[in-house]
Protein backbone atom coordinates (compact mmCIF):
# COMPACT_ATOMS: atom_id res chain seq x y z
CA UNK A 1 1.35 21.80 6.87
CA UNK A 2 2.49 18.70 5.63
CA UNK A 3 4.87 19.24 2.46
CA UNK A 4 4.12 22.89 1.48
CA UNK A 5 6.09 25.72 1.97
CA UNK A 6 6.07 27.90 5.11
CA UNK A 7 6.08 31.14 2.55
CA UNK A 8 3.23 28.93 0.15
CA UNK A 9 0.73 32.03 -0.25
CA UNK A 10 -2.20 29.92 -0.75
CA UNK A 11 -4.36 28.77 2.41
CA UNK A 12 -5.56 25.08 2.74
CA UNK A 13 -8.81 24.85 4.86
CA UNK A 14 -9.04 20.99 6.07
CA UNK A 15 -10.37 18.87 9.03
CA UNK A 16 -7.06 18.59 10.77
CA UNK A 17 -7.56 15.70 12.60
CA UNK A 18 -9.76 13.98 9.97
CA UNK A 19 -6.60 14.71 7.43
CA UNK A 20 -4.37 13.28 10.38
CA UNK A 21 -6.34 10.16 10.84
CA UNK A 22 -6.24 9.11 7.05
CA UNK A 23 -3.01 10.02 6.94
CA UNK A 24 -1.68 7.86 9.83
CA UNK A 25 -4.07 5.35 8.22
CA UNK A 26 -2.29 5.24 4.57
CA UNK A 27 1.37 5.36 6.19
CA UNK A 28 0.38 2.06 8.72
CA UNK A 29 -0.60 0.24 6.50
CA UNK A 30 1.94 1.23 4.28
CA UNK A 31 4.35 0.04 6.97
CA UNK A 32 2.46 -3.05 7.65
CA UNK A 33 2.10 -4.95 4.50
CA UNK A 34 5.54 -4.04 3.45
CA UNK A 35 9.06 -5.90 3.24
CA UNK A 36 10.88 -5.32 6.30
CA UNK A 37 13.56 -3.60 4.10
CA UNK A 38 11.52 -2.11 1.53
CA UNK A 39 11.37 1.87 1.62
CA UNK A 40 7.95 3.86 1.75
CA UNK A 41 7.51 7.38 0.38
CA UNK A 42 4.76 10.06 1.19
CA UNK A 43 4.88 12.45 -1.34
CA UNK A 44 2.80 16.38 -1.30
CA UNK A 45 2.01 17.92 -4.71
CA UNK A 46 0.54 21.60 -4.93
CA UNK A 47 -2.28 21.58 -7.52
CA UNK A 48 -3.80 24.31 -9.13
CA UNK A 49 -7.65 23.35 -10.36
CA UNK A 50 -8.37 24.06 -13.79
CA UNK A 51 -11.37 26.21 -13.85
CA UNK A 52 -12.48 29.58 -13.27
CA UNK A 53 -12.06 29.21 -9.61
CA UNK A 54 -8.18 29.78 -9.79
CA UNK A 55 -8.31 27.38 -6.47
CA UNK A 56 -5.39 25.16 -5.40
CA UNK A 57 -4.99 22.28 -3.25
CA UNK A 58 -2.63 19.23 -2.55
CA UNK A 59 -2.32 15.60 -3.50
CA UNK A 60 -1.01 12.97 -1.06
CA UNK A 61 0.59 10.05 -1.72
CA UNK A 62 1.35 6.79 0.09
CA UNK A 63 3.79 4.98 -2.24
CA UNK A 64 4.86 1.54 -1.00
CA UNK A 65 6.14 -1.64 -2.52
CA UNK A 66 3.73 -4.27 -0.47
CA UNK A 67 1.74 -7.30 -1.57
CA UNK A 68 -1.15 -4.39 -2.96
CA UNK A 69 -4.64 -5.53 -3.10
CA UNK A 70 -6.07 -7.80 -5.47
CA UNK A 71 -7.77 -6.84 -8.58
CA UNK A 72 -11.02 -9.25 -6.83
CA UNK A 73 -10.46 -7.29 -3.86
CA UNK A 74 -10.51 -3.48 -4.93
CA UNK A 75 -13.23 -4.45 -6.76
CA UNK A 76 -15.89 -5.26 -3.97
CA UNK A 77 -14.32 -2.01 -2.10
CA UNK A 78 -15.92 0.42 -5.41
């Protein structure tokens, strides 16, 4: 899995290729509306939900130093 542990004692049940397609997704355009020298970081947290549950799961993130999206434009995407 991407960014856990081999030993990680916890099991994460996804849609592999679903996960892979966002994935590839975030990182391309990433890539894309970057500088051609700027660097691009995917970074996997472990989380462990707050409730009775006792669950865990992961947070994925893109981080890149492109032109973003306008405030006008993230708008009309929510």
């Amino acid at each position: 899995m991407i960014g856990i542990e081999e030993n990680d004692e916890n099991l994460y049940e996804m849609d592999k290729l679903r996960l892979n397609q966002v994935l590839l997704n975030l990182i391309a355009n990433a890539v894309k509306f970057s500088n051609r020298n700027s660097k691009v970081t995917i970074k996997c947290t472990k989380l462990q939900f707050r409730d009775v549950s006792n669950k865990h799961g992961f947070q994925i993130k893109v981080i890149n130093y492109g032109v973003g999206i306008r405030e006008d434009e993230l708008a009309r995407l929510f």
